[in-house]
Protein backbone atom coordinates (compact mmCIF):
# COMPACT_ATOMS: atom_id res chain seq x y z
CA UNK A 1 123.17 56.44 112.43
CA UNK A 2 126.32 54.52 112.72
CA UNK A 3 128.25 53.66 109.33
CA UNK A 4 129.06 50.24 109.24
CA UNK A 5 132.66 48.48 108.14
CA UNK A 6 133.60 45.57 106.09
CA UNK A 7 137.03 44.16 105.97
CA UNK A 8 138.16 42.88 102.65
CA UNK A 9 141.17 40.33 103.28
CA UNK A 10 142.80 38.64 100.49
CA UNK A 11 145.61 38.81 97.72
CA UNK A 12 146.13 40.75 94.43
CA UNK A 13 142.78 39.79 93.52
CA UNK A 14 140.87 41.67 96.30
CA UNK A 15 143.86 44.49 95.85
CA UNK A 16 143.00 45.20 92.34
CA UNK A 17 145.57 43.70 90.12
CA UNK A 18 144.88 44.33 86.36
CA UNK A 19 142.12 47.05 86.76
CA UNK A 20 144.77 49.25 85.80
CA UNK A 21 145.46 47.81 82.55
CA UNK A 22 141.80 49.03 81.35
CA UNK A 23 142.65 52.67 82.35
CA UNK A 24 144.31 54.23 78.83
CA UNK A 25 147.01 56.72 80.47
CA UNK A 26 148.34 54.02 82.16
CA UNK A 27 148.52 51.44 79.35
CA UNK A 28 150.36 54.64 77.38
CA UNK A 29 152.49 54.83 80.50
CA UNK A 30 153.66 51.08 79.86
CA UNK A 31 154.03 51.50 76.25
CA UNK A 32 155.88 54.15 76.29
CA UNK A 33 159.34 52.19 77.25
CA UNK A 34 160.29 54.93 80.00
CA UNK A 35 159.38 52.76 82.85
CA UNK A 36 161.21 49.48 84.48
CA UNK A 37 162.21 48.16 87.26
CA UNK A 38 165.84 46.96 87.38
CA UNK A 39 166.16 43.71 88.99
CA UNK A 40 169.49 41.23 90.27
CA UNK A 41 168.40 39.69 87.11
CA UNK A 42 168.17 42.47 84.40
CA UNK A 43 165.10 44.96 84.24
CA UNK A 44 161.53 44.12 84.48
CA UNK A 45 159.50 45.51 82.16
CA UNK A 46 155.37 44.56 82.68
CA UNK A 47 152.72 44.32 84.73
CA UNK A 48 152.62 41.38 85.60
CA UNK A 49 155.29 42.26 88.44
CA UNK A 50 153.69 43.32 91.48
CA UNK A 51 156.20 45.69 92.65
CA UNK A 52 156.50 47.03 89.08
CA UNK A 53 153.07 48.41 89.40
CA UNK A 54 154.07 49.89 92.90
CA UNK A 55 155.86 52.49 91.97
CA UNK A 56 155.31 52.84 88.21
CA UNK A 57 151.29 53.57 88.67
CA UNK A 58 150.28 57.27 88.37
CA UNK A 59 147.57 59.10 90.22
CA UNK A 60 144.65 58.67 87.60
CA UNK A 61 145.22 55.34 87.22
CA UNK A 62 145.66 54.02 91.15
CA UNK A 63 142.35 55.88 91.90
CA UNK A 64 141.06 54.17 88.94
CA UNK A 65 141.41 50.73 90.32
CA UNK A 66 140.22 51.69 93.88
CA UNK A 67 137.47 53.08 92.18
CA UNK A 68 136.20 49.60 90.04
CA UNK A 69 137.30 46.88 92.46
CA UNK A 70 134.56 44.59 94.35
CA UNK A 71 135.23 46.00 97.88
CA UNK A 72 134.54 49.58 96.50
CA UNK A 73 131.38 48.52 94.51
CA UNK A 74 129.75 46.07 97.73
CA UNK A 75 130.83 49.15 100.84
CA UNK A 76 129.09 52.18 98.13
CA UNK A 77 126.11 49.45 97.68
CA UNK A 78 125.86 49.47 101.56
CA UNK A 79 127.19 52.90 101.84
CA UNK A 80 130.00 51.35 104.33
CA UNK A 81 133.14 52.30 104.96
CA UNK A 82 135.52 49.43 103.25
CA UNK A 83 138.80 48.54 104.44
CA UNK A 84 141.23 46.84 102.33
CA UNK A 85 144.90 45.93 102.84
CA UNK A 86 146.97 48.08 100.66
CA UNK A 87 150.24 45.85 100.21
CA UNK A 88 149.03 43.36 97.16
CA UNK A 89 149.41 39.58 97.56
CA UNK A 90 149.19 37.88 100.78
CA UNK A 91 148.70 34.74 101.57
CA UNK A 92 145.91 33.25 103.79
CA UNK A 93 147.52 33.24 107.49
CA UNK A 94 148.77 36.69 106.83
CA UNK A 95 145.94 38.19 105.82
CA UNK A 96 143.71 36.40 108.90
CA UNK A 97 146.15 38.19 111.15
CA UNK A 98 146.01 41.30 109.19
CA UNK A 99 142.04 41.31 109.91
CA UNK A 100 143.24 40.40 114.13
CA UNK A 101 145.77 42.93 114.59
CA UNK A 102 143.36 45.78 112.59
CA UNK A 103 140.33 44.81 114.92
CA UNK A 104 142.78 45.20 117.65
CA UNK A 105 143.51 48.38 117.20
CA UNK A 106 140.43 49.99 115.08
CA UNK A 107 136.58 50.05 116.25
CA UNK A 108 134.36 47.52 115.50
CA UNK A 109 134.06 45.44 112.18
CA UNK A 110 130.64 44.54 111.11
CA UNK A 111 131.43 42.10 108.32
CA UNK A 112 134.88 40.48 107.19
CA UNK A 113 135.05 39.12 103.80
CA UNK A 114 138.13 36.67 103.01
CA UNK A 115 139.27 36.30 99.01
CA UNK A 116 141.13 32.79 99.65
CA UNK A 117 144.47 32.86 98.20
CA UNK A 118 146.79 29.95 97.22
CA UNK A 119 147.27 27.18 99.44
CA UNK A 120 150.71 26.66 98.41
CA UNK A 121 151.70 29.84 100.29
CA UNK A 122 150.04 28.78 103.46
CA UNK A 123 151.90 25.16 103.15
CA UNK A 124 154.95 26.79 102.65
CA UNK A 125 154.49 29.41 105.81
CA UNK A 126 153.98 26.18 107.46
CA UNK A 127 157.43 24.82 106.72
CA UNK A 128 159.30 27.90 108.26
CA UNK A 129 157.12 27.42 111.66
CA UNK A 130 158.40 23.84 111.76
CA UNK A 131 154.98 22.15 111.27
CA UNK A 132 155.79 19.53 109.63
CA UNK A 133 158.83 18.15 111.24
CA UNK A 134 159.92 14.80 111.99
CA UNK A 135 158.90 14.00 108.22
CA UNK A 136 161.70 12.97 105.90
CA UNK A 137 161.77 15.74 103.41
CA UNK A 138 161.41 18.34 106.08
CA UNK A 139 164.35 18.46 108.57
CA UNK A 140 166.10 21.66 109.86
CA UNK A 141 169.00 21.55 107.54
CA UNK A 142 167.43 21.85 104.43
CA UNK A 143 163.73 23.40 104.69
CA UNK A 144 164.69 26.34 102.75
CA UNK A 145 166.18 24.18 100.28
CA UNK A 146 163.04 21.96 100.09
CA UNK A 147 160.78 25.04 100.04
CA UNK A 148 162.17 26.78 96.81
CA UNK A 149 163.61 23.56 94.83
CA UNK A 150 161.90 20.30 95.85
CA UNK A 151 158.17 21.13 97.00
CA UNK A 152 157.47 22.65 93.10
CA UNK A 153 158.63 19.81 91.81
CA UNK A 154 155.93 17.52 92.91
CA UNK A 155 153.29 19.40 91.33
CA UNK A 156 154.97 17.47 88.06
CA UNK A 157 155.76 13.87 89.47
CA UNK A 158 153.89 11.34 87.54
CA UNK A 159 151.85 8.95 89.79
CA UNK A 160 152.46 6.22 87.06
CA UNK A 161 156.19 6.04 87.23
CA UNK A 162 156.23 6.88 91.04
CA UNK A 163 153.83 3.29 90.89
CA UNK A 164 157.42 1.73 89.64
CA UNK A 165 158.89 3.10 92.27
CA UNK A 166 161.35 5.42 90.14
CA UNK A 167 162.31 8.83 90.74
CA UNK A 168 161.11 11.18 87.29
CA UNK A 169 163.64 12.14 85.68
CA UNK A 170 163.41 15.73 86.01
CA UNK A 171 162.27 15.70 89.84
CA UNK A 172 165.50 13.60 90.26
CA UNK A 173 168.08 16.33 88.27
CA UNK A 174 166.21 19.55 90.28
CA UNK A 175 166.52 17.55 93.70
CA UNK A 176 170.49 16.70 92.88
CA UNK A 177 171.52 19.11 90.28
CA UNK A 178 170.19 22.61 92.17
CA UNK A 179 169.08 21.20 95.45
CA UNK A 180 172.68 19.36 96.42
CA UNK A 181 172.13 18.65 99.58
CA UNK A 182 169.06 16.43 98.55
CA UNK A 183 170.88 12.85 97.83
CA UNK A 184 168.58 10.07 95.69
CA UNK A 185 168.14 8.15 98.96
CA UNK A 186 166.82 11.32 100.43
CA UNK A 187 164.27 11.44 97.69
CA UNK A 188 163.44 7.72 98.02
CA UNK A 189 162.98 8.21 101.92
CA UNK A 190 159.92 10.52 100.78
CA UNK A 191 158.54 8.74 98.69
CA UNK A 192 159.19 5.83 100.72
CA UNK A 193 157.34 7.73 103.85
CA UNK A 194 154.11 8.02 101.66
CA UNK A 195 154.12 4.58 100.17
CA UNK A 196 154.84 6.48 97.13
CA UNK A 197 151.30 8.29 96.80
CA UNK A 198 151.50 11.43 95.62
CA UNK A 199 147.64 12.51 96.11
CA UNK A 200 148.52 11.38 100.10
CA UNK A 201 151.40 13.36 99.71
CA UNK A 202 149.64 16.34 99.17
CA UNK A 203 146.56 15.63 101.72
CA UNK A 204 149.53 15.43 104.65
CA UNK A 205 150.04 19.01 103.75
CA UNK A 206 146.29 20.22 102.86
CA UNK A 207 144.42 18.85 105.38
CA UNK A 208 146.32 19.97 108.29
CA UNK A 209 146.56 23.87 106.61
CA UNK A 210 142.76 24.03 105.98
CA UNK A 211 142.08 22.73 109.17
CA UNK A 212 144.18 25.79 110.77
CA UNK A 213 142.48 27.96 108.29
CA UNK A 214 138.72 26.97 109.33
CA UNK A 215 139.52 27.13 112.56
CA UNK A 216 140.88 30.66 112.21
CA UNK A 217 137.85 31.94 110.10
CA UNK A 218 135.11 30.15 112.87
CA UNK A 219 137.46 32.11 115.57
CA UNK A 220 136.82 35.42 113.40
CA UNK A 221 133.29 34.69 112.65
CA UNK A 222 132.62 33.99 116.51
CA UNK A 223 134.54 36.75 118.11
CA UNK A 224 134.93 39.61 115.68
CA UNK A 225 131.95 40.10 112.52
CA UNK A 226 130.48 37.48 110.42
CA UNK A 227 132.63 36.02 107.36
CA UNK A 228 132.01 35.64 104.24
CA UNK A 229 134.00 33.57 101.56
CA UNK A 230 135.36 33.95 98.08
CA UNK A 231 136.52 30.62 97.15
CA UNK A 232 140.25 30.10 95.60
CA UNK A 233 141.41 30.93 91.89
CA UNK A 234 143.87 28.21 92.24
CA UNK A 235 142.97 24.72 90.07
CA UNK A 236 145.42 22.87 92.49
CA UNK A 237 143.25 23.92 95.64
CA UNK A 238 139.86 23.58 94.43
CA UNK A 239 141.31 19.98 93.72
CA UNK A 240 141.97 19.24 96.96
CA UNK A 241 139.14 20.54 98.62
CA UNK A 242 137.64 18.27 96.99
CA UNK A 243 139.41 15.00 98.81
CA UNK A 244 139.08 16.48 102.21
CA UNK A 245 137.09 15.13 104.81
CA UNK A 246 133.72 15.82 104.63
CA UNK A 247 133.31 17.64 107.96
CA UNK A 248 136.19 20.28 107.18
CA UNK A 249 134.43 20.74 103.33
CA UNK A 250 130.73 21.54 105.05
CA UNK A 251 132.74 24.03 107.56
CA UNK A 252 134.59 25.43 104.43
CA UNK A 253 131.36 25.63 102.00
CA UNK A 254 129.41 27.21 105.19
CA UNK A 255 131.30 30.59 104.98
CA UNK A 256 131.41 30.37 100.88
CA UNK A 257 129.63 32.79 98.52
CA UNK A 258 129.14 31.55 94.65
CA UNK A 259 129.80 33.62 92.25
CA UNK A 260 127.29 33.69 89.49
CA UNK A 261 126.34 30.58 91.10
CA UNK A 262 129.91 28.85 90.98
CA UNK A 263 131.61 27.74 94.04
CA UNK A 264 134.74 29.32 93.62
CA UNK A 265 136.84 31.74 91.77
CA UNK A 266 138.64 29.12 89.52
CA UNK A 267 135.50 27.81 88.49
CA UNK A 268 133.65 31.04 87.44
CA UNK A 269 136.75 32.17 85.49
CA UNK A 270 136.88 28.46 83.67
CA UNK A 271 133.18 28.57 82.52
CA UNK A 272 133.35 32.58 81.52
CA UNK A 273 136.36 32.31 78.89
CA UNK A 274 136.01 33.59 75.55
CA UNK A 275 134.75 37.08 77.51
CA UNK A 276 136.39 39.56 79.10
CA UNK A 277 136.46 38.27 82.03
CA UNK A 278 140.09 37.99 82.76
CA UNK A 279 142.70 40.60 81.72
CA UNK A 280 144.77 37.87 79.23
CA UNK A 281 141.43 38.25 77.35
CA UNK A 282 141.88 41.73 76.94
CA UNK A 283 143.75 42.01 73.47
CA UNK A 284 146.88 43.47 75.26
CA UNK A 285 150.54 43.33 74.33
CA UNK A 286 151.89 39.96 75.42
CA UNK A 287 153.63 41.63 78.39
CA UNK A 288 151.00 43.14 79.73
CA UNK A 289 148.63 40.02 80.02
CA UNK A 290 148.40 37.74 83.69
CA UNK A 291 145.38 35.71 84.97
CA UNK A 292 143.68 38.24 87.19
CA UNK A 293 140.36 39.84 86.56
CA UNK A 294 138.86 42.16 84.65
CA UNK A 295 135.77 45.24 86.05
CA UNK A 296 133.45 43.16 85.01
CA UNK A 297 134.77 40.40 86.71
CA UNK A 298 134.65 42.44 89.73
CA UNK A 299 131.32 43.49 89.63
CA UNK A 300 130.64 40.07 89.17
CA UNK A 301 132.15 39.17 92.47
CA UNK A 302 130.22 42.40 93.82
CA UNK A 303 126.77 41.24 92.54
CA UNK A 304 127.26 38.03 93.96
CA UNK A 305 128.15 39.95 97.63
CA UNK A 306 125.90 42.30 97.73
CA UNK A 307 122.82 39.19 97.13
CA UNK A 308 124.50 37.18 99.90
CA UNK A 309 125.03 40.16 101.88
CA UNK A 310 121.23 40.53 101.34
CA UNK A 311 119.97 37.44 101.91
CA UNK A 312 121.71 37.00 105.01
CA UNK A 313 120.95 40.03 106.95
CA UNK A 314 124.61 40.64 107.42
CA UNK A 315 124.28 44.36 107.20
């Protein structure tokens, strides 16, 4: 009988971030003060760095989050072969072309499963391909600029003073200050360019970048295995999802599997706190704590594959 494959594309989530931090050598590994990583800026010294992890993790410990994350739990369920991306992070265009270039150059997949990541990363990937040009804020000279001062900075723009039509204070200083090449008329030509609505703002940027990303996923789903959906951790995404069109949210929720009957990552973590279901709940030292999950997150998300796996016939 032939064994079957699933693809498991997404970021530090799907990887395995945090597992590690419920596997006692390698908490007495951190503690222990004999490993950093020296930086430009001084020496890291935590997990919540992911190239920290890379090279401080031991044996025991790396085979102990292989062992407990969802894609090892749903491909032993199935008894499948499970393939996941071994560099941790990603954003959402690079891992759909990680799933491409590997059914390129492997045998067939029977069954991709995509862990959406944060929007933000796909906006910005956007940028450097020149998608958005033509737009004030987004001209040749100072994309890079606009990319790691400016674009942050509107996650923090106040919609009531932007009604005045003032610049905040702080957006201004960041913009001028850090960002000199961005001059207050600059600013005001933005703002200007979306009648100084900051939700429309953000919809030029979403809506095009979903619409890529459904597109990609209904090109997967069509030509290479069925795909299933784990809806973002990110609170600024899930917003937005919300406010686009109606078509492109149907396509989206299509390919979507709830976990424990929420729609999305962000919103099972939200309604589960006060467990253990992220690793800041875990009583660690402060510098071990982040936002990813826990095992029993994990088997969460595995439960919740496995019954849609099910229930669809997929495998």
């Amino acid at each position: 009988m032939k064994i079957k494959k699933i693809f498991f594309s997404g970021d530090s989530f799907t990887w395995g971030q945090s597992i590690e931090l419920e596997n006692p050598n390698y908490i007495e590994l951190l503690r222990s003060g004999d490993v950093t990583v020296k930086h430009n800026h001084g020496h890291y010294v935590g997990y919540q760095y992911s190239h920290f992890h890379d090279i401080s993790s031991e044996s025991n410990s790396i085979q102990h989050r292989i062992n407990n994350r969802y894609s090892t739990l749903v491909s032993k369920h199935f008894d499948c072969i499970g393939y996941v991306n071994e560099f941790n992070g990603g954003s959402n265009f690079s891992n759909i072309e990680k799933i491409i270039n590997f059914e390129k150059s492997k045998s067939k997949i029977d069954l991709v499963v995509i862990q959406l990541s944060y929007m933000l990363r796909d906006i910005e990937t956007e940028y450097q391909r020149r998608a958005f040009s033509g737009i004030p804020h987004s001209n040749y000279e100072n994309i890079e600029i606009f990319i790691d001062k400016v674009l942050p900075m509107w996650e923090s723009i106040d919609t009531s003073e932007l009604a005045k039509n003032n610049i905040p204070l702080s957006f201004l200083e960041i913009a001028t200050k850090h960002a000199k090449i961005w001059s207050k008329k600059m600013i005001l030509d933005v703002m200007k360019y979306f009648q100084n609505d900051y939700e429309k703002w953000w919809l030029f940027h979403y809506i095009p970048v979903y619409e890529k990303l459904i597109k990609n996923i209904e090109e997967i789903s069509n030509n290479i295995a069925p795909v299933l959906l784990i809806g973002s951790w990110s609170n600024l995404d899930i917003d937005y999802e919300k406010k686009l069109p109606k078509e492109l949210r149907l396509k989206l929720n299509s390919f979507k599997v709830k976990i424990n009957g929420y729609e999305n990552l962000y919103d099972y973590i939200e309604n589960t706190k006060g467990a253990d279901y992220t690793c800041s709940s875990l009583g660690l030292d402060k510098y071990l704590q982040n936002h990813h999950p826990t095992i029993k997150t994990h088997k969460e998300i595995a439960k919740s594959l496995i019954s849609e796996i099910e229930s669809r016939k997929l495998l």
